[in-house]
C-alpha atoms as a PDB file:
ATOM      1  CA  UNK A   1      25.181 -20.607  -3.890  1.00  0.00           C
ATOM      2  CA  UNK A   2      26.784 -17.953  -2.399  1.00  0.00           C
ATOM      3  CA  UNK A   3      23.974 -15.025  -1.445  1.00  0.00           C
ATOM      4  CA  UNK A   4      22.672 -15.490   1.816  1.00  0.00           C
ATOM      5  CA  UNK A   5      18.965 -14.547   1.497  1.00  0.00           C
ATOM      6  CA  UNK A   6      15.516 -14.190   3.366  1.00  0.00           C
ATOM      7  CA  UNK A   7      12.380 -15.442   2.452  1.00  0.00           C
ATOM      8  CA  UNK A   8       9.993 -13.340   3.776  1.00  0.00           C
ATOM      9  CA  UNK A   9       5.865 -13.100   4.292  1.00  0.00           C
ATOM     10  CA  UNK A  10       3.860 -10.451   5.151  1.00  0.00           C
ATOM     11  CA  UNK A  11       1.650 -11.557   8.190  1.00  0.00           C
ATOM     12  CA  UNK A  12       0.122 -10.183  11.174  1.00  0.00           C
ATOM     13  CA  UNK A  13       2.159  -9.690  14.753  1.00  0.00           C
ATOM     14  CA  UNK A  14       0.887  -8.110  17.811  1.00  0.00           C
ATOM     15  CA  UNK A  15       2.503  -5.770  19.739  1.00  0.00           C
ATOM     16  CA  UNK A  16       3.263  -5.660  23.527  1.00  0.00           C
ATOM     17  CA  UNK A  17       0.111  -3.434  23.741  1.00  0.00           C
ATOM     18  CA  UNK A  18      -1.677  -6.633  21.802  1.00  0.00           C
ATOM     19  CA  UNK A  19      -2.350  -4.299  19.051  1.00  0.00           C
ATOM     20  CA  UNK A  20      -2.315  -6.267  15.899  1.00  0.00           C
ATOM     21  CA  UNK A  21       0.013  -5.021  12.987  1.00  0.00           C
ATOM     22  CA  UNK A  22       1.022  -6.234   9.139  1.00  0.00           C
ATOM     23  CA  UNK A  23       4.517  -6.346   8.691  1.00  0.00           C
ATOM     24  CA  UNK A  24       6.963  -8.434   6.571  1.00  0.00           C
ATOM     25  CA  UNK A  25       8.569 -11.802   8.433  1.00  0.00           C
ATOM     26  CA  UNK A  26      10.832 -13.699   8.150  1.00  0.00           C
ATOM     27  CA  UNK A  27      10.334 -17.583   6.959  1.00  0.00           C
ATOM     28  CA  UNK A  28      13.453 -18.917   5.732  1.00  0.00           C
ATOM     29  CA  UNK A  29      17.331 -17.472   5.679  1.00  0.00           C
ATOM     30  CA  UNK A  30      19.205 -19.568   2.830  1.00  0.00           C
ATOM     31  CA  UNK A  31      21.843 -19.472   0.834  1.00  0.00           C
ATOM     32  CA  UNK A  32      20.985 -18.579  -3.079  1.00  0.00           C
ATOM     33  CA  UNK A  33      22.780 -18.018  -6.866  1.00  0.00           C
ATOM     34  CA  UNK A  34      21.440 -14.814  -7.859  1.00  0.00           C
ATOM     35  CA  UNK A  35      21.122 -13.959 -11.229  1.00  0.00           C
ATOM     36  CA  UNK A  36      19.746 -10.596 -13.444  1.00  0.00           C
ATOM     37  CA  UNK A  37      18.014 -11.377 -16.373  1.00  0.00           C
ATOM     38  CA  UNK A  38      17.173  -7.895 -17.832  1.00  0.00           C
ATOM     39  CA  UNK A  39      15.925  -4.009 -16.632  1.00  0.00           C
ATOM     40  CA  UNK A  40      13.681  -2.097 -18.269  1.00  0.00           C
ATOM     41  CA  UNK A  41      12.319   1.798 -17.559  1.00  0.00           C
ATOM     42  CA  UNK A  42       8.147   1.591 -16.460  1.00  0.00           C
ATOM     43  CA  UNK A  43       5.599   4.189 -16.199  1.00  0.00           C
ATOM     44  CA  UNK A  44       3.668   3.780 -12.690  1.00  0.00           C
ATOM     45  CA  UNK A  45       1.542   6.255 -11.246  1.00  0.00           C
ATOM     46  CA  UNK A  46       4.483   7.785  -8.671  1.00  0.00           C
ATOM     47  CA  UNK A  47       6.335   8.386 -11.930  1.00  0.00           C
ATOM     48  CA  UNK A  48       8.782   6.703 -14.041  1.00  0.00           C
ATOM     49  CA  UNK A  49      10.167   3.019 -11.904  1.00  0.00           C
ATOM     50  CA  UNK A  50      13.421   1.233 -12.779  1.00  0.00           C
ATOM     51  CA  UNK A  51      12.300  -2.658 -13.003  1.00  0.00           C
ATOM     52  CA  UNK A  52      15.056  -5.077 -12.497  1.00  0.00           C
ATOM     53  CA  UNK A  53      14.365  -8.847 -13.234  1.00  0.00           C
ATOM     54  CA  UNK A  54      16.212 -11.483 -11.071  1.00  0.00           C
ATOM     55  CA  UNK A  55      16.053 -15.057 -10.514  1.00  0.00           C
ATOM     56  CA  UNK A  56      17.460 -16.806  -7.304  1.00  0.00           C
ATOM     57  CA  UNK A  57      18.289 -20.250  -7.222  1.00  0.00           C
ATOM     58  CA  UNK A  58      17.790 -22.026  -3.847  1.00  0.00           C
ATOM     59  CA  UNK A  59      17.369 -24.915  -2.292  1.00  0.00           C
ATOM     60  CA  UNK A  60      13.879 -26.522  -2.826  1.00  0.00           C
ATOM     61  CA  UNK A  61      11.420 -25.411   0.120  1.00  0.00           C
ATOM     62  CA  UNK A  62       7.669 -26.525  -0.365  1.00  0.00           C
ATOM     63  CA  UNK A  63       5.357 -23.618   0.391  1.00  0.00           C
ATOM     64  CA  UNK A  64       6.955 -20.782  -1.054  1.00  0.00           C
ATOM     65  CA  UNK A  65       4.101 -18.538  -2.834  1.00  0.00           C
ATOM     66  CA  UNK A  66       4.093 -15.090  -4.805  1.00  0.00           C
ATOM     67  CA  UNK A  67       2.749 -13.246  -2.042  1.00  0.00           C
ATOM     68  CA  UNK A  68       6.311 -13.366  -0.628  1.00  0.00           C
ATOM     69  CA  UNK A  69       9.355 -11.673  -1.382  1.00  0.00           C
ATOM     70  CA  UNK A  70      13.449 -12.043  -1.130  1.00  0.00           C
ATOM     71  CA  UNK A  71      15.863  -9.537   1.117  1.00  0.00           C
ATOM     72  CA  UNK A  72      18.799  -9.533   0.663  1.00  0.00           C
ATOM     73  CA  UNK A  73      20.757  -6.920   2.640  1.00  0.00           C
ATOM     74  CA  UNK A  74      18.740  -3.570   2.015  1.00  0.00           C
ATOM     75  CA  UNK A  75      17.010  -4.604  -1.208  1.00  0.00           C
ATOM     76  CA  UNK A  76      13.477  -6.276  -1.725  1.00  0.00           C
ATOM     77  CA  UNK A  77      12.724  -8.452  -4.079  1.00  0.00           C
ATOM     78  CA  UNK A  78       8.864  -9.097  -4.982  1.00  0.00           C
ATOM     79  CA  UNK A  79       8.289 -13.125  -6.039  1.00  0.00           C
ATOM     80  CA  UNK A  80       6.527 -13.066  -9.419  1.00  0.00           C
ATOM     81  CA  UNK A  81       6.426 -16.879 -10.194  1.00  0.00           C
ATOM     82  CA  UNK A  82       9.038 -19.912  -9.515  1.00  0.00           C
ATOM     83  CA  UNK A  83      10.157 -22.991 -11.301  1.00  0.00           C
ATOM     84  CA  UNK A  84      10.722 -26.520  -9.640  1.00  0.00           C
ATOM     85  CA  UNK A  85      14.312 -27.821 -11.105  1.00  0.00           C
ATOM     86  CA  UNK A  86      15.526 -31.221 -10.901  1.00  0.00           C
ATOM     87  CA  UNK A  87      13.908 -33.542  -8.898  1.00  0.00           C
ATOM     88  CA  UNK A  88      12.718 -31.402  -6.298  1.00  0.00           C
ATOM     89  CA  UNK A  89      16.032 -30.320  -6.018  1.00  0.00           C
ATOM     90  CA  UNK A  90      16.147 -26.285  -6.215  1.00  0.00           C
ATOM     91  CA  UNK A  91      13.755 -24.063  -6.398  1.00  0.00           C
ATOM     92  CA  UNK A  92      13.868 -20.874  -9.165  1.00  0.00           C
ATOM     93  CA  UNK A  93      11.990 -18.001  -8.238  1.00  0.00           C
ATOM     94  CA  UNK A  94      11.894 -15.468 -10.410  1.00  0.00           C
ATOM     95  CA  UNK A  95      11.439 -11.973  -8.823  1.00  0.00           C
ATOM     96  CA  UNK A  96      11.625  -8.218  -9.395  1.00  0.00           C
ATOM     97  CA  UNK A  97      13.077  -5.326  -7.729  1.00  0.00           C
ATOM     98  CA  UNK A  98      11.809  -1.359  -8.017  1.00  0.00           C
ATOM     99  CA  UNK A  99      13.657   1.906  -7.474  1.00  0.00           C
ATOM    100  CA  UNK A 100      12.030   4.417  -7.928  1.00  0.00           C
ATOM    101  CA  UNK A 101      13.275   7.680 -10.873  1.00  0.00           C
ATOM    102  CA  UNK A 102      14.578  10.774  -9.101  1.00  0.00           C
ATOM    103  CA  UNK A 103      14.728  12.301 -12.018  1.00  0.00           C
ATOM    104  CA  UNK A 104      11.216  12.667 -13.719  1.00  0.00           C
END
C-alpha cells in the first residue's frame, strides 16, 4: 500500500458567522493499493463524461458507506460499493472517477 488517500464525507460545518454549510470532510487519511479496472466513454446530460473504474485496497475501517468518496491529490473518487477481504482484514472499495469531454 503505497497511495496515501482520504476518506472523505460530505457533512455540514458552520462558519465563524455560524452559518451552516455542506462541504466534503475529511474522515480517515490512509495508506491504499490503487488499482484501474477499466474506462469507458458515457453520455450525461453536460455532454459526453470519461468514466474511470478503480478499486482501492485499504485497511479495514468499519463505517465506510457509498455516500463517501476517495481524494487522492486533486482527483475525486465517488464510492460505488466495497468488499470485506480476509478476515476483516482490508477493505475493497470500488469507486469511480469523472472528467468531463472538452471536446463534444
Amino acid at each position: 500500500m503505497k497511495n496515501r488517500v482520504e476518506v472523505q464525507q460530505y457533512t455540514t460545518v458552520k462558519d465563524d458567522w455560524n452559518h451552516e454549510t455542506k462541504t466534503w470532510a475529511a474522515l480517515h487519511t490512509v495508506w491504499a493499493e490503487k488499482k484501474y479496472k477499466n474506462s469507458q466513454l458515457v453520455s450525461e446530460v453536460e455532454g459526453l463524461t470519461h468514466v474511470v473504474n478503480v478499486i482501492f485496497r485499504i485497511r479495514f475501517i468499519d463505517g465506510i458507506t457509498t455516500k463517501m468518496r476517495i481524494k487522492e491529490g486533486s482527483n475525486f473518487y465517488d464510492i460505488v460499493g466495497m468488499k470485506v477481504l480476509g478476515n476483516q482484514e482490508v477493505l475493497e472499495l470500488i469507486t469511480i472517477e469523472r472528467h468531463g469531454d472538452s471536446s463534444s
